[in-house]
PDB file of N, CA and C in Angstrom:
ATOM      1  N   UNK A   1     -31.427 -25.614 112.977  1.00  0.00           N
ATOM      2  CA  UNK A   1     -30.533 -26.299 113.897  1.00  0.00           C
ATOM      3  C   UNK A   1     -31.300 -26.642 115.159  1.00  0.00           C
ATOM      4  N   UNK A   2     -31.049 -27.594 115.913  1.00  0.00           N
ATOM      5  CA  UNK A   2     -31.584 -28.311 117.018  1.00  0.00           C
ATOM      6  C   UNK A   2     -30.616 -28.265 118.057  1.00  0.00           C
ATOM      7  N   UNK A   3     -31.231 -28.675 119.551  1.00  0.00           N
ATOM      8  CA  UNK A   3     -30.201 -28.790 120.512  1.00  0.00           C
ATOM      9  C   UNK A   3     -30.714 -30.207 121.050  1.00  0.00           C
ATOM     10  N   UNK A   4     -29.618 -31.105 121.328  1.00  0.00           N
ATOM     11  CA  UNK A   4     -29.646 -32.359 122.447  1.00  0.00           C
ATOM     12  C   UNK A   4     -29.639 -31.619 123.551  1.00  0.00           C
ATOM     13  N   UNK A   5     -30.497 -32.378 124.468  1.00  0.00           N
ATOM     14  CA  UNK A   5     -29.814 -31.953 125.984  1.00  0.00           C
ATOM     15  C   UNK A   5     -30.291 -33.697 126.606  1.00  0.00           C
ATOM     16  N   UNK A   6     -29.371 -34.015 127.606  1.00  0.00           N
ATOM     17  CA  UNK A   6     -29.516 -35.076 128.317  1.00  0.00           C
ATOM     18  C   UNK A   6     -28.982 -35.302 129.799  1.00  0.00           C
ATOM     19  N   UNK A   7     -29.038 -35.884 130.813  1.00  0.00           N
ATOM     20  CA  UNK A   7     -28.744 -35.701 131.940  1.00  0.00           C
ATOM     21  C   UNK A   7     -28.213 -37.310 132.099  1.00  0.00           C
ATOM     22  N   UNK A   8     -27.260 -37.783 132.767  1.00  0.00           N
ATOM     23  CA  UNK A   8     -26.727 -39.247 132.939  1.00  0.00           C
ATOM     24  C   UNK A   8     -26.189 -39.357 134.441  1.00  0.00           C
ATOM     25  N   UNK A   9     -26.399 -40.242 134.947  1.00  0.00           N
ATOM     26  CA  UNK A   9     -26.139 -40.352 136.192  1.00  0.00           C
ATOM     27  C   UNK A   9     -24.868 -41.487 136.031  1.00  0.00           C
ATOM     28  N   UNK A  10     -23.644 -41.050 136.910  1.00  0.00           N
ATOM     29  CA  UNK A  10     -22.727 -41.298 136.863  1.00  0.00           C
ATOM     30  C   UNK A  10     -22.156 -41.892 138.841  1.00  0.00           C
ATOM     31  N   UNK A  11     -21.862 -43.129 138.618  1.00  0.00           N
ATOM     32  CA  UNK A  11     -21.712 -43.522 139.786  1.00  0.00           C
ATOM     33  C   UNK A  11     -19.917 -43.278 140.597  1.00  0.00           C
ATOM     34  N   UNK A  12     -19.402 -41.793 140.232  1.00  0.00           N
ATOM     35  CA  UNK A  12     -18.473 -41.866 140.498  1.00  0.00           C
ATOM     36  C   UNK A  12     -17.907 -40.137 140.490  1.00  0.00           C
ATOM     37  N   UNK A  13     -17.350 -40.404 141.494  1.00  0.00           N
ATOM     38  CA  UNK A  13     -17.386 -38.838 142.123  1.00  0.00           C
ATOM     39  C   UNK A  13     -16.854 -37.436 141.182  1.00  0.00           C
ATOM     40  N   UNK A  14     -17.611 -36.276 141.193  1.00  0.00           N
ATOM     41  CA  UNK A  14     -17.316 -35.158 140.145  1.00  0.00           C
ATOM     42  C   UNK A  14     -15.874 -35.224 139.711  1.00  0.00           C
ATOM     43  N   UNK A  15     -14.866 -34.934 140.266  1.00  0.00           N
ATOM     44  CA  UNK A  15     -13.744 -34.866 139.893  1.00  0.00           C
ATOM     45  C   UNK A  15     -13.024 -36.240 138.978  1.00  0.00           C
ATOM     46  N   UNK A  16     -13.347 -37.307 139.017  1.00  0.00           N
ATOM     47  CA  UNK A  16     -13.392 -38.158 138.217  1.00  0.00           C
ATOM     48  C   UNK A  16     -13.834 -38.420 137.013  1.00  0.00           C
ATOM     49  N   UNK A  17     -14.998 -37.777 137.171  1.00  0.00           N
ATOM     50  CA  UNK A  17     -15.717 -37.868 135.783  1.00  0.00           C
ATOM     51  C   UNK A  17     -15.629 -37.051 134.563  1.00  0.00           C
ATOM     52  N   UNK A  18     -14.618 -35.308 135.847  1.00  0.00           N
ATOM     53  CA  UNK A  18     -14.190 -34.142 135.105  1.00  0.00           C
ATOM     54  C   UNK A  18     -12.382 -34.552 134.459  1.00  0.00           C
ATOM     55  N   UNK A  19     -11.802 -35.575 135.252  1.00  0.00           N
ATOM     56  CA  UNK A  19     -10.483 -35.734 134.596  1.00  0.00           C
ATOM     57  C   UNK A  19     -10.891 -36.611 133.414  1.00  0.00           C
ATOM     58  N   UNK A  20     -11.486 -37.433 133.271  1.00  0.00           N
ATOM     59  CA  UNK A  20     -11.958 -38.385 131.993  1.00  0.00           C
ATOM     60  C   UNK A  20     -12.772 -37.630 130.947  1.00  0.00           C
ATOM     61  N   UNK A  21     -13.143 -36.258 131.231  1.00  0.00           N
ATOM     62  CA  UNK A  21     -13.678 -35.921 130.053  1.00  0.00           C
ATOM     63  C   UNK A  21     -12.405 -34.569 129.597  1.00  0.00           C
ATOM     64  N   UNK A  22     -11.564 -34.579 130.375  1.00  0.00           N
ATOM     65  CA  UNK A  22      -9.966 -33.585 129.963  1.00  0.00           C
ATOM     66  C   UNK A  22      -9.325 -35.387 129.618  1.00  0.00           C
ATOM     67  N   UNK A  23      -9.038 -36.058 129.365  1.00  0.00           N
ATOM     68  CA  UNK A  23      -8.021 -36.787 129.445  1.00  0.00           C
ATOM     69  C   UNK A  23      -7.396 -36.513 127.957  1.00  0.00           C
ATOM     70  N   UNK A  24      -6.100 -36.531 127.728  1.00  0.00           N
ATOM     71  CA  UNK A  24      -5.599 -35.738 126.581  1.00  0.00           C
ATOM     72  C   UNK A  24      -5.192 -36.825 125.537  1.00  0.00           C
ATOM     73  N   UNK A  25      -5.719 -38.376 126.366  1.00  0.00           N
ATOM     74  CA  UNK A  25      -5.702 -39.516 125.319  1.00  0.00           C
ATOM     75  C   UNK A  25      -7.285 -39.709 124.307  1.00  0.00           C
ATOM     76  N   UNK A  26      -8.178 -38.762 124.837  1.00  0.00           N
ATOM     77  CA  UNK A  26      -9.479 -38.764 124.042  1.00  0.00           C
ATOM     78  C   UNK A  26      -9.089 -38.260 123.139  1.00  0.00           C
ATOM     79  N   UNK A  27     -10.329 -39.374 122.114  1.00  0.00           N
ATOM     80  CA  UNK A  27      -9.473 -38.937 120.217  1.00  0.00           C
ATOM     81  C   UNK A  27     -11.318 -38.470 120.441  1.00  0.00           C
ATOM     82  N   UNK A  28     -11.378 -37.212 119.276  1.00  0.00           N
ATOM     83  CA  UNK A  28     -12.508 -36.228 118.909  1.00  0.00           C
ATOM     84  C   UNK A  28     -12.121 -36.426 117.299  1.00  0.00           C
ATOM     85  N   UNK A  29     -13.265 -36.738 116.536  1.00  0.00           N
ATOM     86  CA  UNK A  29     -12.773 -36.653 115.368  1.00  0.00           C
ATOM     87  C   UNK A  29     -14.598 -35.980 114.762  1.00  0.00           C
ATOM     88  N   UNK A  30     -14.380 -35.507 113.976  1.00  0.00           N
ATOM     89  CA  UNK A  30     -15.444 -34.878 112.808  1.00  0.00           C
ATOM     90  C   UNK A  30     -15.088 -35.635 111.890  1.00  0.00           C
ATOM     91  N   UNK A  31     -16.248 -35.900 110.908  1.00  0.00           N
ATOM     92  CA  UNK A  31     -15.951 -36.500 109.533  1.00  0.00           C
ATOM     93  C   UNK A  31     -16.486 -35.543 108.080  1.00  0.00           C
ATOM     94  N   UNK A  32     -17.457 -34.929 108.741  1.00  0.00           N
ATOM     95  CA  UNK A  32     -18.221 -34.056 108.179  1.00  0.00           C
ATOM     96  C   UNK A  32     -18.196 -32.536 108.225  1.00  0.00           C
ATOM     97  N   UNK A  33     -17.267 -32.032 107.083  1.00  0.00           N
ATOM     98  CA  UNK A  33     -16.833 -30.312 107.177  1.00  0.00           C
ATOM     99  C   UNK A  33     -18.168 -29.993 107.623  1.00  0.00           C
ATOM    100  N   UNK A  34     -19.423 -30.377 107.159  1.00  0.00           N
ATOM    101  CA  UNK A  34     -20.638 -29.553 107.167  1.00  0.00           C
ATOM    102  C   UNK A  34     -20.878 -29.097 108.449  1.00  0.00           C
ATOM    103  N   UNK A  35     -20.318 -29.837 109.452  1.00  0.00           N
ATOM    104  CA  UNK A  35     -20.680 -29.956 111.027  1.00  0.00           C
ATOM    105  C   UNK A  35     -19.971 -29.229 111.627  1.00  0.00           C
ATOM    106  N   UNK A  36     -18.948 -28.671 111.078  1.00  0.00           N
ATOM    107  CA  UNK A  36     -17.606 -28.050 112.216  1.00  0.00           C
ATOM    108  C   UNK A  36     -17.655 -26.678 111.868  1.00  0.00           C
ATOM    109  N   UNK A  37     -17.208 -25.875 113.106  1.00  0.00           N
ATOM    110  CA  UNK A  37     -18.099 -24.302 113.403  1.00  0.00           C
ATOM    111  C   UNK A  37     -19.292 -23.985 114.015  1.00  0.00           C
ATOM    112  N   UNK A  38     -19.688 -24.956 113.819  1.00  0.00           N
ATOM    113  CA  UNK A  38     -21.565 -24.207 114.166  1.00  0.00           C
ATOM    114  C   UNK A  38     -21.701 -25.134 115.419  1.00  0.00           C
ATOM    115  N   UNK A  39     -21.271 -26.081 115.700  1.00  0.00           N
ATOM    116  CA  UNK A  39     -21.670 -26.814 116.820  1.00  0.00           C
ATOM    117  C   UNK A  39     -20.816 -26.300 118.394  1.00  0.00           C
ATOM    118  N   UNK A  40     -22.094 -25.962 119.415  1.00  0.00           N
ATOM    119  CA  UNK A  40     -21.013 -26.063 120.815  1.00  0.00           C
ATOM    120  C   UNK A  40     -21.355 -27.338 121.601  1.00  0.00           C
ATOM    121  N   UNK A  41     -20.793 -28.074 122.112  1.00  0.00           N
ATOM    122  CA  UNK A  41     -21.204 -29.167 123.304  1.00  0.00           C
ATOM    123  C   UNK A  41     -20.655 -28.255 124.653  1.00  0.00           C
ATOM    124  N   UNK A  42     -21.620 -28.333 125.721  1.00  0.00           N
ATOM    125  CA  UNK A  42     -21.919 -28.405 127.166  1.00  0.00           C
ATOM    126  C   UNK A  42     -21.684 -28.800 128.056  1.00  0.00           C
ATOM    127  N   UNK A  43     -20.895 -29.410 129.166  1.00  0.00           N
ATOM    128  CA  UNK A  43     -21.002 -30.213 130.020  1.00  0.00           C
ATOM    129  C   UNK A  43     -21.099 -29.551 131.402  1.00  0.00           C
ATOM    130  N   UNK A  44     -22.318 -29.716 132.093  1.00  0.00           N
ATOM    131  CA  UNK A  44     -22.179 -29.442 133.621  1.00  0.00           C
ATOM    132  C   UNK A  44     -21.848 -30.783 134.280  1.00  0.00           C
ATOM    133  N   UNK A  45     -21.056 -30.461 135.370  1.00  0.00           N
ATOM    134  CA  UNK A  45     -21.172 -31.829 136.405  1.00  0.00           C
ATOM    135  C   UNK A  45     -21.601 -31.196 137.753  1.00  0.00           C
ATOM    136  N   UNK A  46     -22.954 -32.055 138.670  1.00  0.00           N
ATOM    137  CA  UNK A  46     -22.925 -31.879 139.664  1.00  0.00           C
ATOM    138  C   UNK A  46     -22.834 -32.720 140.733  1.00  0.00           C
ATOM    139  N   UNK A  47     -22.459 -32.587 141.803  1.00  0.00           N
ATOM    140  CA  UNK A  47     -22.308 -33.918 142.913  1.00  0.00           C
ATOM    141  C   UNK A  47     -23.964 -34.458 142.908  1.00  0.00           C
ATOM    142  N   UNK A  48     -23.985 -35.582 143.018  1.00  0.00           N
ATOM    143  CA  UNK A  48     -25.192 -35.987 143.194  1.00  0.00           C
ATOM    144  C   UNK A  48     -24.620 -37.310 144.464  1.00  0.00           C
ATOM    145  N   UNK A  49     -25.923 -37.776 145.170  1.00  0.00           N
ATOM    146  CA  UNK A  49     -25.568 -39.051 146.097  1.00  0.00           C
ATOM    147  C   UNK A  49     -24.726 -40.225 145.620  1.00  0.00           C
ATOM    148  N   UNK A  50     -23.345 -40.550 145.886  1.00  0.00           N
ATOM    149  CA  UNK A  50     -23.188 -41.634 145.734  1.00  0.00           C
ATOM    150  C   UNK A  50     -22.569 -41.577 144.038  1.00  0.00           C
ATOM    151  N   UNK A  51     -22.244 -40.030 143.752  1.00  0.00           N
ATOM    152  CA  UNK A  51     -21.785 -40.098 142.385  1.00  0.00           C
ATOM    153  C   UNK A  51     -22.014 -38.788 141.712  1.00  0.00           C
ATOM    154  N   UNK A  52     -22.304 -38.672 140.587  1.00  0.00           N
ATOM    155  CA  UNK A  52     -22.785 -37.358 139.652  1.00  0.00           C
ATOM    156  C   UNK A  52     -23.272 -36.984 138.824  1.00  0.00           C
ATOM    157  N   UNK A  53     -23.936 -36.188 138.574  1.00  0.00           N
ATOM    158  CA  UNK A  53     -24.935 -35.986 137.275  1.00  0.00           C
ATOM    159  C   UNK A  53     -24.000 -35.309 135.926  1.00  0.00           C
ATOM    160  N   UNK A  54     -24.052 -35.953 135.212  1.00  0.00           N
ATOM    161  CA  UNK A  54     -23.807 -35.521 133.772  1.00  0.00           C
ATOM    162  C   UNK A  54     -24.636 -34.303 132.532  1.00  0.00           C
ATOM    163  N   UNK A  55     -24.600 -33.359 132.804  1.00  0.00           N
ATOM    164  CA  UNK A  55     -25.470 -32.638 132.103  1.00  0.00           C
ATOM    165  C   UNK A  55     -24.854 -32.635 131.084  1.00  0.00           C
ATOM    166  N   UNK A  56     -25.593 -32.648 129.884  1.00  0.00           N
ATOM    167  CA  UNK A  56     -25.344 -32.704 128.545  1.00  0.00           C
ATOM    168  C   UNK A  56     -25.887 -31.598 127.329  1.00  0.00           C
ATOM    169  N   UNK A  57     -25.386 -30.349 126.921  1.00  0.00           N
ATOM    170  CA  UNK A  57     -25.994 -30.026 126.287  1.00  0.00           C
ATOM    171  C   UNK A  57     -25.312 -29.597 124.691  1.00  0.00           C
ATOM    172  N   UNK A  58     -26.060 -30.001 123.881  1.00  0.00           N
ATOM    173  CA  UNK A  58     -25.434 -30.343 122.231  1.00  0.00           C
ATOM    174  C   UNK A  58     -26.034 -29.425 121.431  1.00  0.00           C
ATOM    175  N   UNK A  59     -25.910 -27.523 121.320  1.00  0.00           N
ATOM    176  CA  UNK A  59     -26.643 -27.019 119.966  1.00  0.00           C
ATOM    177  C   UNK A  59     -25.610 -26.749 119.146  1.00  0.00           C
ATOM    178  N   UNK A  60     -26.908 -26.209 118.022  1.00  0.00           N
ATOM    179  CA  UNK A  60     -26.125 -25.929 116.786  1.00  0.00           C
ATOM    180  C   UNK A  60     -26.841 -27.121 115.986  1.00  0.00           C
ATOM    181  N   UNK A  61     -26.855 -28.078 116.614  1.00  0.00           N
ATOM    182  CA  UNK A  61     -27.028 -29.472 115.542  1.00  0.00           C
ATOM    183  C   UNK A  61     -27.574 -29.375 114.238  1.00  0.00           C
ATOM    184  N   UNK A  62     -26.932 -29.539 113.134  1.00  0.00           N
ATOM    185  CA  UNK A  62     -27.611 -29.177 111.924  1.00  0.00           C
ATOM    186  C   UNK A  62     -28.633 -29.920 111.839  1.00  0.00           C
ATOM    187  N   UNK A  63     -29.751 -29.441 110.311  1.00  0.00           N
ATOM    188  CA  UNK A  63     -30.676 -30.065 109.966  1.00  0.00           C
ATOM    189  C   UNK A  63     -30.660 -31.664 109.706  1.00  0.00           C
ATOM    190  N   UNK A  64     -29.694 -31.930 108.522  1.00  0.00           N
ATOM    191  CA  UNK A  64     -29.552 -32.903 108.420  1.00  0.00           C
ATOM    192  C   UNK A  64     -29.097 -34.210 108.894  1.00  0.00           C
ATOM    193  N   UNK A  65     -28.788 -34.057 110.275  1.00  0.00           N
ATOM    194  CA  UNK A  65     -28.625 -34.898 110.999  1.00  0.00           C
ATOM    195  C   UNK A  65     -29.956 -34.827 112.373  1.00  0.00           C
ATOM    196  N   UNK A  66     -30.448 -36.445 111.895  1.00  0.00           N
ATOM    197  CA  UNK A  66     -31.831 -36.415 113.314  1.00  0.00           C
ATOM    198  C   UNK A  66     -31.299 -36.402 114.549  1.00  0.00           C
ATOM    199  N   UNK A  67     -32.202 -35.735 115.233  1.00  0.00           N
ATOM    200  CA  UNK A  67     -32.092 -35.459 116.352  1.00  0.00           C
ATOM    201  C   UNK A  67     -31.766 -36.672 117.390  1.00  0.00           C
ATOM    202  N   UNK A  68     -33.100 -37.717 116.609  1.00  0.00           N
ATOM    203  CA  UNK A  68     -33.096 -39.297 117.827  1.00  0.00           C
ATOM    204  C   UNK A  68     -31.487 -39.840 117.432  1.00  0.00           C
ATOM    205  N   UNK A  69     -31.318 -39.631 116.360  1.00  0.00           N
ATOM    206  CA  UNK A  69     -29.544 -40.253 116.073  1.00  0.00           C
ATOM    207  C   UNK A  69     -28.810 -39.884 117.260  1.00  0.00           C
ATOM    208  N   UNK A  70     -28.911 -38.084 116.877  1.00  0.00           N
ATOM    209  CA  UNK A  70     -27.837 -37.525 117.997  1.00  0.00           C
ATOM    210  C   UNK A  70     -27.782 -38.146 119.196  1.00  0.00           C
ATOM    211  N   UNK A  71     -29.243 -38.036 120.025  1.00  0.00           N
ATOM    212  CA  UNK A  71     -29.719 -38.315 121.224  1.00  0.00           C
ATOM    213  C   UNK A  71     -28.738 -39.865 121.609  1.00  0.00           C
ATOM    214  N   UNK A  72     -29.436 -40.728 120.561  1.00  0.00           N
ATOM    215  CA  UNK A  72     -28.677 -42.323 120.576  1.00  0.00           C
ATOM    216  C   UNK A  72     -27.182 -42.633 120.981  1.00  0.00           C
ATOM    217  N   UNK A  73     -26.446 -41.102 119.963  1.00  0.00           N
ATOM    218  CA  UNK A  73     -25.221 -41.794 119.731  1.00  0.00           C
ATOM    219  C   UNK A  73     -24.381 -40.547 121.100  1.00  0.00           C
ATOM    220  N   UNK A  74     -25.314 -39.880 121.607  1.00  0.00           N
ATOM    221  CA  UNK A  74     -24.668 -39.269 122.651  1.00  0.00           C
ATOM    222  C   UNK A  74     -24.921 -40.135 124.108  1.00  0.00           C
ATOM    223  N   UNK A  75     -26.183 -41.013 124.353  1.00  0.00           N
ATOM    224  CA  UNK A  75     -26.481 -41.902 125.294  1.00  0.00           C
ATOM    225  C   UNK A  75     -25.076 -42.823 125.304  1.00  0.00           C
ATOM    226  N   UNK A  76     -24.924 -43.709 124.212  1.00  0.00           N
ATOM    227  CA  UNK A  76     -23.772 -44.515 124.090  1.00  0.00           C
ATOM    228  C   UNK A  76     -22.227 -44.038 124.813  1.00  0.00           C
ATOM    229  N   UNK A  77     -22.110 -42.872 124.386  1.00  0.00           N
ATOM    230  CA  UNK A  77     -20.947 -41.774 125.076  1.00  0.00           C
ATOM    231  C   UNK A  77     -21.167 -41.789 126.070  1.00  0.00           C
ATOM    232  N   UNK A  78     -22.193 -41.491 126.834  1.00  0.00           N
ATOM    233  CA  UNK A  78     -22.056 -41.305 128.071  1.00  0.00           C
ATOM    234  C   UNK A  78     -22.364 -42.300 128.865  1.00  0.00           C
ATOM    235  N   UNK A  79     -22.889 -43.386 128.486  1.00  0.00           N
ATOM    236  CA  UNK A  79     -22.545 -44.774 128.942  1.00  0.00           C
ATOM    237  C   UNK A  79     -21.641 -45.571 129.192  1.00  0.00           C
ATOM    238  N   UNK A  80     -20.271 -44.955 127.729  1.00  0.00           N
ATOM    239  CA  UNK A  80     -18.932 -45.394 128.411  1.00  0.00           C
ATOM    240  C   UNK A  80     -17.980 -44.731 128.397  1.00  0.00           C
ATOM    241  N   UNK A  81     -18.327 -43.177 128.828  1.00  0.00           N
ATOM    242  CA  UNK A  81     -17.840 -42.495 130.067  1.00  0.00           C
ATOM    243  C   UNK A  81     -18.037 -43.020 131.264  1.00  0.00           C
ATOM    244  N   UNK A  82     -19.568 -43.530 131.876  1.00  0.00           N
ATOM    245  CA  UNK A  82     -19.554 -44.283 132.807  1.00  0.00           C
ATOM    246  C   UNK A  82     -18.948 -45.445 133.197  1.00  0.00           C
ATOM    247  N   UNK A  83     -18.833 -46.283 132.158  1.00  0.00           N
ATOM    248  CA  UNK A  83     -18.023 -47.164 132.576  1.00  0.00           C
ATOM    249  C   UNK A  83     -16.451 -47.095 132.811  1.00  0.00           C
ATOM    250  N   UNK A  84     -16.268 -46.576 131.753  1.00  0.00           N
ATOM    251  CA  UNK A  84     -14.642 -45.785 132.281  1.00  0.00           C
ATOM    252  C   UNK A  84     -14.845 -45.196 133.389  1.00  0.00           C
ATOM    253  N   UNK A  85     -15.296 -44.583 134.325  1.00  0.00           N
ATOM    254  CA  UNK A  85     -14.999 -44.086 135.461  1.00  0.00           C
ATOM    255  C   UNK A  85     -15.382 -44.708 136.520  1.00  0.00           C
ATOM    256  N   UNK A  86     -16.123 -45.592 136.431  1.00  0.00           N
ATOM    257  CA  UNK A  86     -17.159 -46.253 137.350  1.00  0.00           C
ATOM    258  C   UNK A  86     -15.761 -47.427 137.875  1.00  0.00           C
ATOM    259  N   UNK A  87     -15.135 -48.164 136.677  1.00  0.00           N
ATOM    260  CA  UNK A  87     -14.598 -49.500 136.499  1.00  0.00           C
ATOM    261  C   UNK A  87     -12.688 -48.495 136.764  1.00  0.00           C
ATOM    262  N   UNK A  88     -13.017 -47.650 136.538  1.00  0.00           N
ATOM    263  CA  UNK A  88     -11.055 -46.899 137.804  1.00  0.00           C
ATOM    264  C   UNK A  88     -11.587 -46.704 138.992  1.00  0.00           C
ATOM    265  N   UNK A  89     -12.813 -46.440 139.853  1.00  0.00           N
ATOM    266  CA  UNK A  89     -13.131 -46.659 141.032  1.00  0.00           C
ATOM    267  C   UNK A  89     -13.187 -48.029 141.676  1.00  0.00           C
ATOM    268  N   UNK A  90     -13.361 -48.803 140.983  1.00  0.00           N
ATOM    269  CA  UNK A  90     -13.243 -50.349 141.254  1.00  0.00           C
ATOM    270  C   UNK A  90     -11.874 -50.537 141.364  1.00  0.00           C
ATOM    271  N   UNK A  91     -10.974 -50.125 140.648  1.00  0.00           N
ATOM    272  CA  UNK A  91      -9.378 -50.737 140.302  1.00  0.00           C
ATOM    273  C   UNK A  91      -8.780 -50.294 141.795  1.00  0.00           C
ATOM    274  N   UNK A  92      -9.009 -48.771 141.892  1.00  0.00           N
ATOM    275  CA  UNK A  92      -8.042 -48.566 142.950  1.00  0.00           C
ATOM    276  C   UNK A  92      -8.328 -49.503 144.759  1.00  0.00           C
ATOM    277  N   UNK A  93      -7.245 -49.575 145.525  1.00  0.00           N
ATOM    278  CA  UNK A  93      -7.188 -50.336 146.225  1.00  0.00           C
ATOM    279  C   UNK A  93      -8.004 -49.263 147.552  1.00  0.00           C
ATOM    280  N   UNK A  94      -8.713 -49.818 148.882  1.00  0.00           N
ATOM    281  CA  UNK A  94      -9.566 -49.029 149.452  1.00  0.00           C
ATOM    282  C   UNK A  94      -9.548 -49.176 150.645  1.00  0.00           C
TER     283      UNK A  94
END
């Protein structure tokens, strides 16, 4: 088993970025029994300038799934996490 770890910079303040990753409209789905149990995901958030850092950390990861996949398809996630949070800081009025 392997671990992802990744860090994402997020242009939008901790508490924002912590209600969008609770939001109770996020769908989580597994497709693969092989995967479920053994995996924990991670998330630190810290204030950073002007926004927040996304810490990311993914073990357990089984063999049979590559690592650069994981890496790929966890970048994408947290790209639009960013945009979801980035683009409700834009909406509200200021």
């Amino acid at each position: 088993m392997s671990t992802t770890r990744l860090t994402w910079r997020i242009n939008a303040p901790r508490a924002r970025v912590y209600r969008a990753l609770l939001d109770p409209r996020a769908e989580f789905e597994t497709t693969d029994p092989v995967l479920e149990g053994e995996m924990t995901i991670t998330y630190t958030l810290a204030d950073s300038p002007g926004g927040t850092e996304v810490h990311a950390v993914h073990d357990g990861l089984p063999p049979g799934v590559p690592a650069a996949d994981n890496e790929a398809g966890w970048r994408m996630s947290l790209a639009k996490l960013a945009a979801l949070v980035e683009a409700a800081g834009e909406s509200r009025p200021r």
